[in-house]
Protein backbone atom coordinates (compact mmCIF):
# COMPACT_ATOMS: atom_id res chain seq x y z
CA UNK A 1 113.73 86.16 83.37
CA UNK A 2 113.71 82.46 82.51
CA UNK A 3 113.05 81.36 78.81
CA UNK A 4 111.86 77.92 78.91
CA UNK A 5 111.67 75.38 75.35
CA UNK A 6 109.91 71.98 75.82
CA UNK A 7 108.05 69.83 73.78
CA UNK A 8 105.04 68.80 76.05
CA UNK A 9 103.52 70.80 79.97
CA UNK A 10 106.19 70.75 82.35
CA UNK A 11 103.00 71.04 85.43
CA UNK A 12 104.85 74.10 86.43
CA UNK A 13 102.80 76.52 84.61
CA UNK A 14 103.85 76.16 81.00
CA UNK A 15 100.17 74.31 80.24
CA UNK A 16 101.93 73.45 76.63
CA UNK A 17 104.84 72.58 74.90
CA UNK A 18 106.56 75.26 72.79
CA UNK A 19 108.18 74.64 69.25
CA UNK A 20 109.07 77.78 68.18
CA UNK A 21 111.39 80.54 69.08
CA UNK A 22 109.99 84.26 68.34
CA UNK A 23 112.50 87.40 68.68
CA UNK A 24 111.06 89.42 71.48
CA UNK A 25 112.43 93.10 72.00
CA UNK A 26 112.57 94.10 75.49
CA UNK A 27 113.16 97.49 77.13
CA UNK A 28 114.88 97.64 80.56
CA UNK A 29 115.53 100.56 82.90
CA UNK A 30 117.89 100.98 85.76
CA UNK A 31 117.35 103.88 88.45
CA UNK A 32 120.29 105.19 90.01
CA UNK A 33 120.20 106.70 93.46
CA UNK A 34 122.84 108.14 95.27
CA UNK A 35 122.41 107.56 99.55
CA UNK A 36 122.64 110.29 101.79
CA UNK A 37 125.98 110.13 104.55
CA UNK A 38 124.47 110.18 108.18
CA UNK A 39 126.83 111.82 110.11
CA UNK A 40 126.62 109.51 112.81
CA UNK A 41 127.90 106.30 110.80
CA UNK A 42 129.14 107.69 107.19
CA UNK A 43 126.31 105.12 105.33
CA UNK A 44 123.13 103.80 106.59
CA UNK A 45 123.41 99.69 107.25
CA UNK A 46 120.00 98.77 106.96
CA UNK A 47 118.67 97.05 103.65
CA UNK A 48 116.93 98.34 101.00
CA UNK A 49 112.87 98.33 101.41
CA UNK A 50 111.47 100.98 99.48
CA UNK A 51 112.45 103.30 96.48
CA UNK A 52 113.00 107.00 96.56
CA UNK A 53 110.06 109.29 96.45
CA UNK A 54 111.60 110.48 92.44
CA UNK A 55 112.01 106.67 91.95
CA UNK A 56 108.56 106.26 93.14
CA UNK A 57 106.62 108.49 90.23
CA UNK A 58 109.35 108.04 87.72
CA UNK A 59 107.89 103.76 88.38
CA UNK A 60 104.26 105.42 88.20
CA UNK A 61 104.54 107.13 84.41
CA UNK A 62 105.78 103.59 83.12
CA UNK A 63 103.50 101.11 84.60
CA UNK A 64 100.44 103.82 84.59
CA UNK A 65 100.63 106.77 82.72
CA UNK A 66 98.15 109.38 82.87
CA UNK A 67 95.57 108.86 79.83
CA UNK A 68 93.45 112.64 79.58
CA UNK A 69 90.10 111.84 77.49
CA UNK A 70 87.74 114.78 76.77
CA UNK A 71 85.40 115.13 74.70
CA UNK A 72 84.57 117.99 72.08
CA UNK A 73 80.98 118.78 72.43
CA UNK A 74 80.92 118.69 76.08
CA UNK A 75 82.95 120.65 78.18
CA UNK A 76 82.64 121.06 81.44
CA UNK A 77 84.65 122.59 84.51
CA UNK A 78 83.40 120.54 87.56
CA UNK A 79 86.80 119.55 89.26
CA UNK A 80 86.91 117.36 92.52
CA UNK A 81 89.77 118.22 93.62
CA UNK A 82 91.13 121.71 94.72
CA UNK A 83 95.06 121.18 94.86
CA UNK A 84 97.11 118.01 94.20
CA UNK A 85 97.55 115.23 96.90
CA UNK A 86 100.83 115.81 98.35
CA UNK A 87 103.69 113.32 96.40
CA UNK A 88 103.56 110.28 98.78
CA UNK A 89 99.91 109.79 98.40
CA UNK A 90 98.71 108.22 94.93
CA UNK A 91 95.25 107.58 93.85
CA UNK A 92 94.85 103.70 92.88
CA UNK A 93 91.25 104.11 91.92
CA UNK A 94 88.45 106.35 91.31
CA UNK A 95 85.69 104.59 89.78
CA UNK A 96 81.72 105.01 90.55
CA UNK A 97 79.46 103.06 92.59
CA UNK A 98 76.70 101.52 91.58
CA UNK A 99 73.16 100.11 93.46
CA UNK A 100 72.89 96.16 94.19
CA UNK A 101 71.98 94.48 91.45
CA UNK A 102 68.21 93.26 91.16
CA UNK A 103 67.93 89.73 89.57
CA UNK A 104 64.75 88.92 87.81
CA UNK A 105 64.07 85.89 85.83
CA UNK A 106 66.76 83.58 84.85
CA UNK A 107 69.41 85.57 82.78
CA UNK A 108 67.53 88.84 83.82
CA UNK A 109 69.22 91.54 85.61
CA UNK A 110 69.01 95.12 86.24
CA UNK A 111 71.73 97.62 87.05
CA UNK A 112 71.31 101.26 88.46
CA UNK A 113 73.93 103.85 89.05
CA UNK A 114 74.04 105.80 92.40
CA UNK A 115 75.40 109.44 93.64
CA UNK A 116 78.52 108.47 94.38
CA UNK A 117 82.25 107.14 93.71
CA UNK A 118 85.03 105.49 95.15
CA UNK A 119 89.01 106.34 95.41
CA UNK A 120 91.18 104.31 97.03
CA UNK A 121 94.27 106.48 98.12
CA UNK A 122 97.76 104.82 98.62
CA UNK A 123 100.84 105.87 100.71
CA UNK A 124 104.70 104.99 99.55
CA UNK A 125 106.93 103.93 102.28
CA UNK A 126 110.33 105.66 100.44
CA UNK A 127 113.56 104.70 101.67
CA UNK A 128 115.23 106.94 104.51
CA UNK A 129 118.82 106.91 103.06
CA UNK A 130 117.93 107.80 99.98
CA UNK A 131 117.74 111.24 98.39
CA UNK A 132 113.59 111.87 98.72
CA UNK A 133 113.21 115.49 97.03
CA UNK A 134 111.67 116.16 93.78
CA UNK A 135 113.72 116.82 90.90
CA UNK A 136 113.91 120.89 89.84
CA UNK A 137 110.56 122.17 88.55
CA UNK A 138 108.30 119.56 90.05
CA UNK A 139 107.43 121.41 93.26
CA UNK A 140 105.21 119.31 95.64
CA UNK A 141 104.53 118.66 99.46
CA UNK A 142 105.25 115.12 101.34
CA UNK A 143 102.67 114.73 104.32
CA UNK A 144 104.45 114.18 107.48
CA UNK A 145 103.48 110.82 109.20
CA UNK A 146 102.19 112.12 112.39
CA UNK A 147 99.32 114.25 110.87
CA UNK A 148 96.16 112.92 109.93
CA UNK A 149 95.41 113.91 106.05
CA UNK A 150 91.63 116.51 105.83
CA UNK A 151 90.04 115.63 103.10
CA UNK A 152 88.48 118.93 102.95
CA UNK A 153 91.42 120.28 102.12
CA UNK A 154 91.97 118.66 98.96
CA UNK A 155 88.10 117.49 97.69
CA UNK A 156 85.86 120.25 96.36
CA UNK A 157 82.49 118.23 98.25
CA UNK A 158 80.97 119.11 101.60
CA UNK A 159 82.25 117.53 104.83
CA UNK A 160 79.01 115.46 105.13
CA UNK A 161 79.88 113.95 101.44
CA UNK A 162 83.41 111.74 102.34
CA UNK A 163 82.85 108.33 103.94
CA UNK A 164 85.13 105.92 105.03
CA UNK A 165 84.48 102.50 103.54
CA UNK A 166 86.14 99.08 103.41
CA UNK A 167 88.70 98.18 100.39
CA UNK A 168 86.14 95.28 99.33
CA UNK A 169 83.20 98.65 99.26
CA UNK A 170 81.05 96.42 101.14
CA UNK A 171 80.91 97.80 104.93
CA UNK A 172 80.49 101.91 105.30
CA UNK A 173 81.96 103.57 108.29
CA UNK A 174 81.43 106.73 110.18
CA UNK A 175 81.39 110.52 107.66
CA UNK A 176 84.38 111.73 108.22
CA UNK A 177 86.62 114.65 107.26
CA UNK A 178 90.55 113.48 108.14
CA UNK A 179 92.30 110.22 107.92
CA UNK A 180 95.37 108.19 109.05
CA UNK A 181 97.26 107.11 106.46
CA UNK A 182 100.34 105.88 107.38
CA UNK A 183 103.49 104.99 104.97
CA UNK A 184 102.77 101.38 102.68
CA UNK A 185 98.67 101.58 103.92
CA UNK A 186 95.87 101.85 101.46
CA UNK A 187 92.34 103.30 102.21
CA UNK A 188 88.93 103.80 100.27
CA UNK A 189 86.56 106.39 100.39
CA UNK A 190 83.26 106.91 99.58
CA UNK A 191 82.32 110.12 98.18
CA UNK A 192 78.42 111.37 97.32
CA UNK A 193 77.86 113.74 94.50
């Protein structure tokens, strides 16, 4: 952290000079991990690249927590998936798709909604000398990096629904039912209601 006090723009990104000094509280937490021996060596040599898979959602429920809005008058039970992702895949985004926008006359504009959504799904890289099981009495799967990940395993939709897509949502590739995802890679998906 770098507190900075001038009196007129430094051109480094201050844009203004500061003449006060407010009291600001801040919060900081450390994780802890303990490294696994390999028998071959005692400690693994390499550097540090990634966090644990723990370390991974503990980072998740700070930065994003999970936010559950329902409303009273309407229920309803539609579900899209049918089990949880395994734990090194994470769900940046889900949010719907809508048609191109049709431009009239100046400051005219119309927007329609379509049939269908987008998620982008991400994969953690976790570090290998690090501890990567759950804590007790969170019980979930890790994918293993050779398989390919079938959506129809985890979405409630008909194979013919799940299309591959760019990140940008712009090109649409083949319908398709499994995907590579390899550790530290995101992908988007388009799926039709």
């Amino acid at each position: 952290m770098l507190d900075r006090r001038l009196t007129n723009d430094d051109d480094r990104g201050l844009n203004q000079g500061l003449n006060d000094n407010l009291l600001t509280q801040s919060t900081f937490l450390l994780s802890i991990e303990k490294f696994i021996k390999s028998p071959a060596n005692g400690y693994d040599t390499t550097t540090i690249g990634y966090h644990s898979l723990p370390s991974q959602h503990a980072s998740l429920r700070l930065h994003s927590p999970i936010i559950i809005m329902e409303s009273e008058s309407a229920k309803s039970s539609f579900s899209l998936l049918k089990s949880s992702f395994p734990c090194d895949i994470y769900a940046l985004s889900f949010r719907p798709l809508s048609a191109p926008t049709i431009y009239g006359e100046p400051d005219q504009f119309r927007v329609s909604s379509t049939d269908s959504a987008a998620i982008i799904l991400q994969r953690f890289g976790t570090e290998c000398g690090l501890k990567n099981t759950m804590p007790s009495g969170i019980s979930c799967s890790v994918s293993d990096s050779s398989d390919s990940i079938s959506l129809t395993e985890y979405f409630t939709l008909k194979q013919t629904e799940i299309q591959s897509i760019s990140l940008t949502m712009l090109y649409e590739n083949e319908k398709t039912t499994k995907i590579e995802l390899e550790p530290m890679e995101i992908k988007s998906l388009k799926i039709k209601f």
